[in-house]
Protein backbone atom coordinates (compact mmCIF):
# COMPACT_ATOMS: atom_id res chain seq x y z
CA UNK A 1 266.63 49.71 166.99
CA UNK A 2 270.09 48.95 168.80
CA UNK A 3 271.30 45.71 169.11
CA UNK A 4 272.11 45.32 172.80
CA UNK A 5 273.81 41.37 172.42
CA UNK A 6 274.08 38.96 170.11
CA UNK A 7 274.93 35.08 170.63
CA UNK A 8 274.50 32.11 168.73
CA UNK A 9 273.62 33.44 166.08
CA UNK A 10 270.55 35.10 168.23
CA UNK A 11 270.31 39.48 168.04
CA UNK A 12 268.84 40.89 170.49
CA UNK A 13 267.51 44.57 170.43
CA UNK A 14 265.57 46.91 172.51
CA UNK A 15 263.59 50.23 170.63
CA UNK A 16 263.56 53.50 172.63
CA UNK A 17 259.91 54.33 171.35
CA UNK A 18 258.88 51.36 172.67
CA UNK A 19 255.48 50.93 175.13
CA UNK A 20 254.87 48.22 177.74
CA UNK A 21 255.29 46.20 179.21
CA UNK A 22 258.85 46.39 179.08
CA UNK A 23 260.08 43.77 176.81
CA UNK A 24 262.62 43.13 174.08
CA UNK A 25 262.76 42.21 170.51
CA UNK A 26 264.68 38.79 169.54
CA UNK A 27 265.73 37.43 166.13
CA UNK A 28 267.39 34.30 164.56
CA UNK A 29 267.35 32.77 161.20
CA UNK A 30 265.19 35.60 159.83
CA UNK A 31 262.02 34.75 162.60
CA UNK A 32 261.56 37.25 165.27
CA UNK A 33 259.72 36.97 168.62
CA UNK A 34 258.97 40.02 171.06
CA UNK A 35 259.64 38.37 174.69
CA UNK A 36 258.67 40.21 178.08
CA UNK A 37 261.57 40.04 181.14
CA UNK A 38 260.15 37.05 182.67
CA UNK A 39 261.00 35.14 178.95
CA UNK A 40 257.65 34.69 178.12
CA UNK A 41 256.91 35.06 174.12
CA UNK A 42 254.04 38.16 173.49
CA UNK A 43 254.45 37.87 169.85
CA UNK A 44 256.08 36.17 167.76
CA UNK A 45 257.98 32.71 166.65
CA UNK A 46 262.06 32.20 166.72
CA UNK A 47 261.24 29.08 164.96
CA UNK A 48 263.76 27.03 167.17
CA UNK A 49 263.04 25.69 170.41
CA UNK A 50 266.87 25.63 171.04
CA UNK A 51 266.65 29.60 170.54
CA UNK A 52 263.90 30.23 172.91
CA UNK A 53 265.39 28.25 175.34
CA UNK A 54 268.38 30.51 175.08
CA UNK A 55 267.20 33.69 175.08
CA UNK A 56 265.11 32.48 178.36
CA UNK A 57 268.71 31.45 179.49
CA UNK A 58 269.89 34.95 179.13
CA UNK A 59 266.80 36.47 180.43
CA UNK A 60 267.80 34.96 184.11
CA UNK A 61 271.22 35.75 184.21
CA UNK A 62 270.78 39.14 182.50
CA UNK A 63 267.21 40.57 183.52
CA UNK A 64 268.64 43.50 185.91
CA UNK A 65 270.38 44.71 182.86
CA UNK A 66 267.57 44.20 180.76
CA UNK A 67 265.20 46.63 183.67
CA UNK A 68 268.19 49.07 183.55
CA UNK A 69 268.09 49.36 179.89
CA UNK A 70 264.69 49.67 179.54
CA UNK A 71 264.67 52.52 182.40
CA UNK A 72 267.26 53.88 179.90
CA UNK A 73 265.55 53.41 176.47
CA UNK A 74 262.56 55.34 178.21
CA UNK A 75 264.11 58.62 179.25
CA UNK A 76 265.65 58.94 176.05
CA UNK A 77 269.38 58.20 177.47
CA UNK A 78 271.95 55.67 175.36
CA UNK A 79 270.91 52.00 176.14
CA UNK A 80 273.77 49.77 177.37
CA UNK A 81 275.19 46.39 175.83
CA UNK A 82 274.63 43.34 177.72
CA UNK A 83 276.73 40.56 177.61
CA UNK A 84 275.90 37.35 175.32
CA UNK A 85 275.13 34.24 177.00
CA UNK A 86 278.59 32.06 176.98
């Protein structure tokens, strides 16, 4: 599964084989969550309230990206990094 960013200590990766609705995979301190583009948790636990509120950080600023990676992911191509949240 590529990682596609990574900040504070939070990975974020995106599987091409995946099914939808289009979402991504998140992970930090060893707990993983599977979170949709709108932020919203479908699975899952980071354990941290801090994280969630992150990744829902970088979900806003970065969810074109996120579409356009998915888009990607699904015809097979080479998904794209996305900048970390600063």
């Amino acid at each position: 599964m590529p990682e596609i960013s990574r900040f504070f200590g939070i990975i974020i990766k995106m599987f091409y084989d995946e099914h939808n609705p289009p979402h991504f995979h998140a992970e930090f301190q060893g707990k993983k969550a599977v979170f949709d583009f709108l932020g919203n948790i479908l699975v899952g636990d980071l354990g941290s309230k801090t994280a969630v509120k992150l990744v829902r950080e970088w979900v806003d600023l970065r969810v074109t990206e996120l579409e356009n990676d998915w888009e990607l992911a699904m015809a097979g191509k080479e998904i794209k990094k996305i900048n970390p949240l600063d």
